[in-house]
Structure formats: C-alpha cells, structure tokens
N, C-alpha and C. Protein backbone atom coordinates (compact mmCIF):
# COMPACT_ATOMS: atom_id res chain seq x y z
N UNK A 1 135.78 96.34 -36.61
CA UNK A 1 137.06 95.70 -36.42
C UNK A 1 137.98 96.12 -37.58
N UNK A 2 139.52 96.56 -37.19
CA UNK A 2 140.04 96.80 -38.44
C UNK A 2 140.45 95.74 -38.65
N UNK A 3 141.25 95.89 -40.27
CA UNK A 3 142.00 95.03 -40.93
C UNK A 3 142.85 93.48 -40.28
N UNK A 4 143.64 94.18 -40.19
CA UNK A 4 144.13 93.23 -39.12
C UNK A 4 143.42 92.43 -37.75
N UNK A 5 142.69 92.94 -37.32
CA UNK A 5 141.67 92.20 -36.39
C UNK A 5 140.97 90.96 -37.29
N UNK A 6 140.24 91.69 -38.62
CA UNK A 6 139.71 90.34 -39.03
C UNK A 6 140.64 89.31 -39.67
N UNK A 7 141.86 89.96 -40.16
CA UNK A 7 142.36 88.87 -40.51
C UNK A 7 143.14 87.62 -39.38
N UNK A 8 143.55 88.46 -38.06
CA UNK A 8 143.25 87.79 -37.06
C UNK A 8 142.55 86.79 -36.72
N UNK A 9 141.39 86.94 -36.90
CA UNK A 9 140.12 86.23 -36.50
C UNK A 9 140.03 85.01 -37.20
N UNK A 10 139.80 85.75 -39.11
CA UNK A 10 139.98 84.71 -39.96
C UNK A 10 140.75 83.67 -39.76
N UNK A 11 142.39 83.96 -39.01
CA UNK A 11 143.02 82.98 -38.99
C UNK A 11 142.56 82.12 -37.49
N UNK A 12 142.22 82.32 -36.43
CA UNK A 12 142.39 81.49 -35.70
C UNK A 12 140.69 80.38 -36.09
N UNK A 13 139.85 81.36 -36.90
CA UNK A 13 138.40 80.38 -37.14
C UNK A 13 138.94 79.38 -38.20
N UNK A 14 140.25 79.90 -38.92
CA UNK A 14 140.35 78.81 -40.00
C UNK A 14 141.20 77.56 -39.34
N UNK A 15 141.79 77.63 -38.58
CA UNK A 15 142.58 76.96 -37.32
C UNK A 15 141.42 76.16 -36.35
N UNK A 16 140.56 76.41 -36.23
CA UNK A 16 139.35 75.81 -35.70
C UNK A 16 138.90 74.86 -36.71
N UNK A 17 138.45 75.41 -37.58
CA UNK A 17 137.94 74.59 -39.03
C UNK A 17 138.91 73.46 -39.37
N UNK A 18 140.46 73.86 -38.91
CA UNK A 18 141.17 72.76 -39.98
C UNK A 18 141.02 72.91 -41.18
N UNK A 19 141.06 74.61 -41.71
CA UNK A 19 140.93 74.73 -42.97
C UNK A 19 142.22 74.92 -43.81
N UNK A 20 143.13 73.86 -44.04
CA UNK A 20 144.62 74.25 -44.57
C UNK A 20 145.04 75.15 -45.84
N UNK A 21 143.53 75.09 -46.48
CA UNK A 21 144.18 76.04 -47.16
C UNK A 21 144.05 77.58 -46.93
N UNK A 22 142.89 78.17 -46.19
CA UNK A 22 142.36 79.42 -45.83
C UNK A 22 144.06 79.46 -44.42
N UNK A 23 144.18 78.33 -43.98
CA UNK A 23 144.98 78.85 -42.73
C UNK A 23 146.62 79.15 -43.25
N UNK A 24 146.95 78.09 -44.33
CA UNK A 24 148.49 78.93 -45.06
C UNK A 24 148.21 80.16 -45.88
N UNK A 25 147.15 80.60 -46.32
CA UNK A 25 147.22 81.72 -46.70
C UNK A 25 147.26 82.77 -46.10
N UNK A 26 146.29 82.90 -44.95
CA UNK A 26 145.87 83.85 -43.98
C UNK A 26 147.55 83.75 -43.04
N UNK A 27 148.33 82.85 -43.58
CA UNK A 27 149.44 83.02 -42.74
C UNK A 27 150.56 83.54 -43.48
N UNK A 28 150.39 83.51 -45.07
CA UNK A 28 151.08 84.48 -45.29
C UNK A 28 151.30 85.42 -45.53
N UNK A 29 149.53 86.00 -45.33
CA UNK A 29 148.99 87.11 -45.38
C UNK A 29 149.60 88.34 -44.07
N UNK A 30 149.62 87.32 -42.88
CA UNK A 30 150.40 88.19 -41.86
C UNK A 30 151.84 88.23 -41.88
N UNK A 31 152.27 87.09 -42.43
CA UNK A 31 154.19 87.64 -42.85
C UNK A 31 154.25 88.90 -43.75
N UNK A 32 153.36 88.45 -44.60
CA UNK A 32 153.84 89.42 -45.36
C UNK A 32 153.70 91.10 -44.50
N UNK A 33 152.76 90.82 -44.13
CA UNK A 33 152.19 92.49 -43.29
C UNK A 33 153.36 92.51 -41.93
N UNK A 34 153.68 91.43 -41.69
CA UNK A 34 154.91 91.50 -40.59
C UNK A 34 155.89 91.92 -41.19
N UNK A 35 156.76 91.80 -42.17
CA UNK A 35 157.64 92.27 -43.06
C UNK A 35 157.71 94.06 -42.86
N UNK A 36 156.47 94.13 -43.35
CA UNK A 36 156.57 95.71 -43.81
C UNK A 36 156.20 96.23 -42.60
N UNK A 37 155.86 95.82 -41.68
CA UNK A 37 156.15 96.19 -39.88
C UNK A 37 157.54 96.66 -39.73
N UNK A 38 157.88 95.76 -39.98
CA UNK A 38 159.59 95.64 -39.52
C UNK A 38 159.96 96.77 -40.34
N UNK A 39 159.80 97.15 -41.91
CA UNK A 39 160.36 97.53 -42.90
C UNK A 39 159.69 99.12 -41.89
N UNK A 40 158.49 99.76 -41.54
CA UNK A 40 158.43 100.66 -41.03
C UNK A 40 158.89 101.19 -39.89
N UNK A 41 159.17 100.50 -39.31
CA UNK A 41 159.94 100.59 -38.21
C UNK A 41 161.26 100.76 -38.20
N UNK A 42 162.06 100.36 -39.13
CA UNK A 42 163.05 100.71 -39.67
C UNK A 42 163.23 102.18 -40.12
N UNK A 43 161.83 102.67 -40.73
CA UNK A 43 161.92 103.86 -41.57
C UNK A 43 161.19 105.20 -40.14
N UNK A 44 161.35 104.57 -38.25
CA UNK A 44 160.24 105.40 -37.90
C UNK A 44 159.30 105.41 -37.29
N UNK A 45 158.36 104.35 -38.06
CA UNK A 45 157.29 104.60 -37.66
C UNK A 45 157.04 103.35 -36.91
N UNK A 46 157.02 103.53 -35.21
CA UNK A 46 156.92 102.64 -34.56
C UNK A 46 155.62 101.98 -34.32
N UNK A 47 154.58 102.00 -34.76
CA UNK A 47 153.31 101.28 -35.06
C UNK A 47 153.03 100.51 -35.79
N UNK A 48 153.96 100.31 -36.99
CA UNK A 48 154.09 99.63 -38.28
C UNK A 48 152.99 100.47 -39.43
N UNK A 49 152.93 99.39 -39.79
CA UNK A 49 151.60 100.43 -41.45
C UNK A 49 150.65 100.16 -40.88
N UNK A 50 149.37 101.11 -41.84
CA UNK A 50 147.91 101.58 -41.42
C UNK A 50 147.64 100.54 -42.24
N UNK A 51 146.24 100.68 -42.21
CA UNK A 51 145.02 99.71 -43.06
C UNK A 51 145.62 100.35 -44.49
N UNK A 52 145.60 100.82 -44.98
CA UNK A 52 146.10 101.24 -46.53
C UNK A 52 146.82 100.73 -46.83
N UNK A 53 148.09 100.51 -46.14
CA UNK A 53 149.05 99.66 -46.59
C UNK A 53 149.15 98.34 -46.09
N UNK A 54 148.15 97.84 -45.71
CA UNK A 54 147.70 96.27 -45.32
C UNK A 54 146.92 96.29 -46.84
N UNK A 55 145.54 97.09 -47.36
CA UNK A 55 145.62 96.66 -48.40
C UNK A 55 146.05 97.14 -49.71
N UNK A 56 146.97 97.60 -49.51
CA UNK A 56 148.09 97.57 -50.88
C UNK A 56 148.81 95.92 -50.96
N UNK A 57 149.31 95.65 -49.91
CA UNK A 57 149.96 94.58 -49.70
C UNK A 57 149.07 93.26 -50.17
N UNK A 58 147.66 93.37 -49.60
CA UNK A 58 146.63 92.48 -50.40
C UNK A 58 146.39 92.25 -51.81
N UNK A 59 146.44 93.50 -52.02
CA UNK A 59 146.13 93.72 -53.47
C UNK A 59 147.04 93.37 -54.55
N UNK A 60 148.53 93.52 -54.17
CA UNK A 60 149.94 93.26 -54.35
C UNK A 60 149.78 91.55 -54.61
N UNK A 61 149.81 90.98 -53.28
CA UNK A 61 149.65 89.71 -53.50
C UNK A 61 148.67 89.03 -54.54
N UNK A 62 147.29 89.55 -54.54
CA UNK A 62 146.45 89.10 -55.41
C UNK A 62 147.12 89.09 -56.48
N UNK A 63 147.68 90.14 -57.29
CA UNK A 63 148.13 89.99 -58.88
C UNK A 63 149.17 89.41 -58.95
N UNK A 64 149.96 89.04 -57.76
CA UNK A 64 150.77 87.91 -58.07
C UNK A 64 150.52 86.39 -57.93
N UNK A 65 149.74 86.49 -57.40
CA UNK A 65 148.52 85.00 -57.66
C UNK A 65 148.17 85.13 -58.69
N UNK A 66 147.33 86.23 -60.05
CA UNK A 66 146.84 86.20 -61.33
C UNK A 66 148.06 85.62 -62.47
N UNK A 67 149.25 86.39 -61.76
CA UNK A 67 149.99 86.01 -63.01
C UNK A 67 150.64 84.84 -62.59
N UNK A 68 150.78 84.33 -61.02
CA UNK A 68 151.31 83.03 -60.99
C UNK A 68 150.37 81.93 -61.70
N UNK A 69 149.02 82.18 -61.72
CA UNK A 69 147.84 81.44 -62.08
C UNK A 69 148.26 81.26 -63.67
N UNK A 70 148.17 82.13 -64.21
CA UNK A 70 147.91 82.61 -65.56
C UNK A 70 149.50 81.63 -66.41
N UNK A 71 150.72 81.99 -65.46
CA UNK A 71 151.81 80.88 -65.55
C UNK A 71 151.86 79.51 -65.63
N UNK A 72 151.09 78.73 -64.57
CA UNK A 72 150.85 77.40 -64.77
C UNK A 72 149.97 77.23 -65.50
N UNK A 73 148.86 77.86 -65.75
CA UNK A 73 147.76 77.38 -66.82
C UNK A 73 148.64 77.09 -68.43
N UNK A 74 149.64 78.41 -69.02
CA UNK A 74 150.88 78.20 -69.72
C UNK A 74 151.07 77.06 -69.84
N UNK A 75 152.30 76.76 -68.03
CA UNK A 75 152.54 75.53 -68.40
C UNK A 75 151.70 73.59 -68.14
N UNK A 76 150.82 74.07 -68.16
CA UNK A 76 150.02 72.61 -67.95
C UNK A 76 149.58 72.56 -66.52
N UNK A 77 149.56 73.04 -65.88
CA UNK A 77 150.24 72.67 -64.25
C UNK A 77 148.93 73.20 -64.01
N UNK A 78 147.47 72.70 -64.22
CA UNK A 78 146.42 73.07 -63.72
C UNK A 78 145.76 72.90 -62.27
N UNK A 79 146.13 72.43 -61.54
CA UNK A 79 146.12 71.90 -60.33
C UNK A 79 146.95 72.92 -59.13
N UNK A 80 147.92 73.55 -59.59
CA UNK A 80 148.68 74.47 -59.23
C UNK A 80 148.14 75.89 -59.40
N UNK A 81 147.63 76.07 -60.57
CA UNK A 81 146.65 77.11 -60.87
C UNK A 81 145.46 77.30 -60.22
N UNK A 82 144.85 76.02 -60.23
CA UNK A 82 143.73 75.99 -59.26
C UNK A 82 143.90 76.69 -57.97
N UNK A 83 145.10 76.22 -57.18
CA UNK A 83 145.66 76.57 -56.14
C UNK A 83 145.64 78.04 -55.75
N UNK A 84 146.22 78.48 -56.82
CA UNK A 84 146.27 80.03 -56.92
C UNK A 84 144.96 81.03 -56.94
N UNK A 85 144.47 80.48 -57.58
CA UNK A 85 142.70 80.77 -57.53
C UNK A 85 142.16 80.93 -56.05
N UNK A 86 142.56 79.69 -55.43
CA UNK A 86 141.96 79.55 -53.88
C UNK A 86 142.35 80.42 -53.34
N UNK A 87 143.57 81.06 -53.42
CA UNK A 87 144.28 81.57 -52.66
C UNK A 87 143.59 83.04 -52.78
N UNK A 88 143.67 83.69 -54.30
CA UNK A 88 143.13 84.74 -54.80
C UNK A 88 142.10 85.17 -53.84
N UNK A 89 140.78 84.08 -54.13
CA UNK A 89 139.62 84.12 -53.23
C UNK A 89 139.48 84.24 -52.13
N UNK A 90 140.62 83.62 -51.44
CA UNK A 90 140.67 83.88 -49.78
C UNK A 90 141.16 85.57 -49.36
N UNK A 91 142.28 86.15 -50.47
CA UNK A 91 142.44 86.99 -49.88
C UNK A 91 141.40 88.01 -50.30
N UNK A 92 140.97 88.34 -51.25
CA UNK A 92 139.96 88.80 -52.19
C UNK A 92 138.75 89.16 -50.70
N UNK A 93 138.95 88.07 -49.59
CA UNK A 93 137.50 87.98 -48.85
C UNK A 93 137.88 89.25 -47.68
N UNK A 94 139.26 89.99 -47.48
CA UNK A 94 139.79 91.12 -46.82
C UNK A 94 139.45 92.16 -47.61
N UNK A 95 139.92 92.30 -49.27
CA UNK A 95 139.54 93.66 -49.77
C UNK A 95 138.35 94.16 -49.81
N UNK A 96 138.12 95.36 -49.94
CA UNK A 96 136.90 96.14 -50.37
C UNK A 96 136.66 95.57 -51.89
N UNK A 97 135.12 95.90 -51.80
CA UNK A 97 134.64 95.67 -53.47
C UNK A 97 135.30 96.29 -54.03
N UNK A 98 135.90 95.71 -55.38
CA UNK A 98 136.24 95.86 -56.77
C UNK A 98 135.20 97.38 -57.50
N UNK A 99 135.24 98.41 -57.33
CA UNK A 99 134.70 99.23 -58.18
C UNK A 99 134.58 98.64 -59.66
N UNK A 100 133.53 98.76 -60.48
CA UNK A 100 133.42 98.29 -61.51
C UNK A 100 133.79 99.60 -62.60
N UNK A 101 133.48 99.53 -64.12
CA UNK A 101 134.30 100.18 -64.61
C UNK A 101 133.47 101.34 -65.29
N UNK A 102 132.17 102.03 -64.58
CA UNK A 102 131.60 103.10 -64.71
C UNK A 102 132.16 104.09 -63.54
N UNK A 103 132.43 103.09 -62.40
CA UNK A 103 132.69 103.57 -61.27
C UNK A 103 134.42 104.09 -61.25
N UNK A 104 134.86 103.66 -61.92
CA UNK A 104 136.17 103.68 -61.93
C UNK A 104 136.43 105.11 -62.46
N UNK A 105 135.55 104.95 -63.89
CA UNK A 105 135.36 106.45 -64.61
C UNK A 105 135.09 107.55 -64.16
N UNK A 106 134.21 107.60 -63.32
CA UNK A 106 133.60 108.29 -62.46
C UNK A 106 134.79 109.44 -60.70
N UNK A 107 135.55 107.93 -60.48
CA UNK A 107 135.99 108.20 -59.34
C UNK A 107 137.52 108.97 -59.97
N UNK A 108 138.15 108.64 -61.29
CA UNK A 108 138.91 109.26 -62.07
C UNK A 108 138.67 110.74 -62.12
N UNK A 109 137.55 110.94 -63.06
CA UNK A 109 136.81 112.37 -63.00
C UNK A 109 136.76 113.08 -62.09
N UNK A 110 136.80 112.99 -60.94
CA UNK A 110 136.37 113.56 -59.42
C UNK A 110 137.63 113.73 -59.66
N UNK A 111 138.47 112.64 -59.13
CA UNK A 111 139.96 113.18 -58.85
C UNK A 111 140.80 113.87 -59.66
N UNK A 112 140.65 114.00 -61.10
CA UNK A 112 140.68 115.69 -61.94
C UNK A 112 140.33 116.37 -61.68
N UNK A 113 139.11 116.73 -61.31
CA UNK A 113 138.37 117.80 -60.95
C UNK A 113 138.71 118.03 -59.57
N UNK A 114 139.03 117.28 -58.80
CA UNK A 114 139.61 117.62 -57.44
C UNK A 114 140.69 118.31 -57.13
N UNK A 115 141.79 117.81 -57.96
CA UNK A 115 143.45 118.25 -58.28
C UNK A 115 143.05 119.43 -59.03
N UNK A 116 142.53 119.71 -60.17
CA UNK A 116 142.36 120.99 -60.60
C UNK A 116 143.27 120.32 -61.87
N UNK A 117 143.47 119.23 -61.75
CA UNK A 117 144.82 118.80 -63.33
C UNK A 117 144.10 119.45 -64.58
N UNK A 118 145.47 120.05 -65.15
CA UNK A 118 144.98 120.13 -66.70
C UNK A 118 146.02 119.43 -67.59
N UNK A 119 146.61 118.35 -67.50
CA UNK A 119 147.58 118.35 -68.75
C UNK A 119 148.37 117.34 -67.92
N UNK A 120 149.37 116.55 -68.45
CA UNK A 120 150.00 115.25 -67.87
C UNK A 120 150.76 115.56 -66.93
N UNK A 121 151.37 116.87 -66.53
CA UNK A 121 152.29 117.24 -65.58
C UNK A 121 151.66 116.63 -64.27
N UNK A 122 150.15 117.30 -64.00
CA UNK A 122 149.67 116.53 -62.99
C UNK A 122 148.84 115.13 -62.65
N UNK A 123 149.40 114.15 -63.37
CA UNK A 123 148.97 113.16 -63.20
C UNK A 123 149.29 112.18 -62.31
N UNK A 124 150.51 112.81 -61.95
CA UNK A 124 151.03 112.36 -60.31
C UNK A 124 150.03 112.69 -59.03
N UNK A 125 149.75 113.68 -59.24
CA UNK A 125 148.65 114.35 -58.28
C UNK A 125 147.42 113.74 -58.33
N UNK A 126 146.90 113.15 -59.82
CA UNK A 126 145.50 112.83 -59.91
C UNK A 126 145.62 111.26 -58.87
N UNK A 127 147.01 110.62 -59.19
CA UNK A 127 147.01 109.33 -58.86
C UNK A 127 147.21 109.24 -57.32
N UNK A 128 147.67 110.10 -57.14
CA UNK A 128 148.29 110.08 -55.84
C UNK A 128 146.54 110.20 -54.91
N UNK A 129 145.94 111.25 -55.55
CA UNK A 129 144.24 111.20 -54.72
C UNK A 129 143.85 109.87 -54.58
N UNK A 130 143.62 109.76 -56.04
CA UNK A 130 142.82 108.34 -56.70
C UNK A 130 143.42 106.71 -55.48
N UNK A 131 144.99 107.06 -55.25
CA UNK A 131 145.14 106.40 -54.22
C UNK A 131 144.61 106.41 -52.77
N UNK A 132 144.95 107.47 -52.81
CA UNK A 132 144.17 107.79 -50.84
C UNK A 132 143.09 107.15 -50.39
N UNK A 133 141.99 107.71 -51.60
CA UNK A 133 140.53 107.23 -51.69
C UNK A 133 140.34 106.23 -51.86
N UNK A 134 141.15 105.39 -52.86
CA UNK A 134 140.36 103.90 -53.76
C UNK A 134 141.28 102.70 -53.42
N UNK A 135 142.40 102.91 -52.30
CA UNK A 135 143.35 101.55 -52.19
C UNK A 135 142.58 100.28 -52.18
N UNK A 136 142.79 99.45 -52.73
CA UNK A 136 142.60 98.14 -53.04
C UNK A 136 140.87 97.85 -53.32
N UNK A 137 140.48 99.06 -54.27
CA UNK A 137 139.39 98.86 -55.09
C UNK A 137 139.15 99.36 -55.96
N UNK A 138 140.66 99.00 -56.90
CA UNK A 138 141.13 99.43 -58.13
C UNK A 138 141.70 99.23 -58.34
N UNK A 139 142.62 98.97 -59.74
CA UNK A 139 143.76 98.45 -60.14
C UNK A 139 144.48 99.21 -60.92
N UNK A 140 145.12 100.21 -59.90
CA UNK A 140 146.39 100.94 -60.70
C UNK A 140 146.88 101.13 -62.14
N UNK A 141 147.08 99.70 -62.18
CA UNK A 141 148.22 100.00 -63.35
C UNK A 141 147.32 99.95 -64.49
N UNK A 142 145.72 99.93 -64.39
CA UNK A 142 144.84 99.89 -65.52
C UNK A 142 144.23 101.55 -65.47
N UNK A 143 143.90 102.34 -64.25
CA UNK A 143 143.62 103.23 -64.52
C UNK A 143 144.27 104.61 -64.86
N UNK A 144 146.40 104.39 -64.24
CA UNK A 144 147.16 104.89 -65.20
C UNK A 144 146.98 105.26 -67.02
N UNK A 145 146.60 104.66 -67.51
CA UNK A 145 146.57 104.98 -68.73
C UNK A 145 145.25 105.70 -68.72
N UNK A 146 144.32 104.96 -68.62
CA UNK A 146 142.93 106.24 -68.07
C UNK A 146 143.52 107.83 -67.91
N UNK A 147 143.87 107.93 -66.89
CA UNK A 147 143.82 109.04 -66.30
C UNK A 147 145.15 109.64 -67.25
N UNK A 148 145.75 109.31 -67.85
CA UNK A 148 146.56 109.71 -68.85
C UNK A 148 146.01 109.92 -70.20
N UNK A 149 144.95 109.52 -70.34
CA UNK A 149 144.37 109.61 -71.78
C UNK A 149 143.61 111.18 -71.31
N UNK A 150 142.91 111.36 -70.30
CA UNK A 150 142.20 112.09 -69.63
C UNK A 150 142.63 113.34 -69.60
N UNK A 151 143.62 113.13 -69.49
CA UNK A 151 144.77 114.44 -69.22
C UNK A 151 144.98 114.76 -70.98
N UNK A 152 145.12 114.48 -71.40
CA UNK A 152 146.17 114.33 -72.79
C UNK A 152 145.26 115.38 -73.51
C-alpha cells in the first residue's frame, strides 16, 4: 500500500477508535499533502506529488513539532509540549526508519563516490542523490555540513 493509502487507513481506523488525537493529526497530515496537490497542479502536474514528497512534507512537519515542542518546554507550557510529542509520534509512525549515524556516514560516502564530487562545487549534486535515495530517513540540514566537511 502506498503512502497515502496508509495514511488513509490510519485515518478512518483512528475514526473507529475515537482516537482524537491520532485522528486531528492524521487530518492534518492530509491538508497538508492536499495543499501541495493543489500547489502541483498549479505547477502541471495533474496527479499531485509522489510518495517523496508526501515524505518530505512528513518530515517537514515533524521538525516543526521539535521546535514547537522545544518552545513550550522554554515557556512552561508542558502540557502543550507533551502534545507535540504525540503528534511527532503519530507522524513518525508513516516515515521510514531514521538511519542512524554510521549509516548516515556511510550513505554520504556512496553518494561522493557516486557523483564522482571532488571539492564543494559539487555538493549540490552529492545532496541532491543523498535526497532521491534517503527522503525522510535523514535529516538534511545535519548532513549538509557532513557532506561539506567531506568535500573540503
């Protein structure tokens, strides 16, 4: 089943359950992916986005749950944070595993050695692989500097 099928699913079993919080998330999990429907379709592409960009959009959301989390904990507002957590976890249950950080090293390396990069010019290229392959079981903006040290 792709992406969207299970999150489908997810939502109408959490709708069965009476699970309010799995069911507002999983619901704004499809606005949001409805959005960028619309937004492709605009640009074209009358199918809307692929699974890649369902989980970019996941993944997107997650770190704005970390730092909304990471905000109320700031301001006192632990209960709200909590919230964010739940939310994290629910969507967290669509992505692919989290590569850990041998694996990360590893899947970096390949994609140098794949591109043929020697030097920072192509580090657009390394990232641009590293995307194709690893969407939403990895975190970008941490292995940027990686793959920039790599190069250097």
């Amino acid at each position: 089943m792709d992406l969207r099928g299970r999150i489908g699913a997810g939502l109408k079993e959490a709708m069965r359950e009476k699970d309010a919080t799995r069911l507002s998330t999983l619901r704004l999990i499809n606005a949001a992916i409805k959005d960028q429907d619309i937004a492709a379709r605009g640009d074209g592409r009358p199918d809307g986005v692929d699974d890649a960009a369902v989980l970019a959009i996941l993944g997107k959301m997650v770190k704005q749950r970390h730092e909304s989390a990471r905000a109320y904990e700031e301001g006192g507002r632990l209960e709200l944070a909590e919230k964010e957590r739940a939310e994290i976890t629910i969507i967290e249950d669509y992505l692919p595993r989290q590569l850990d950080d041998d694996e990360v090293a590893a899947a970096v390396d390949a994609a140098i050695t794949e591109t043929g990069a020697s030097g920072l010019r192509d580090m657009g290229r390394v990232m641009a692989a590293l995307k194709a392959k690893y969407t939403g079981q990895m975190d970008f903006g941490a292995v940027g500097p990686m793959v920039k040290a790599r190069l250097a």
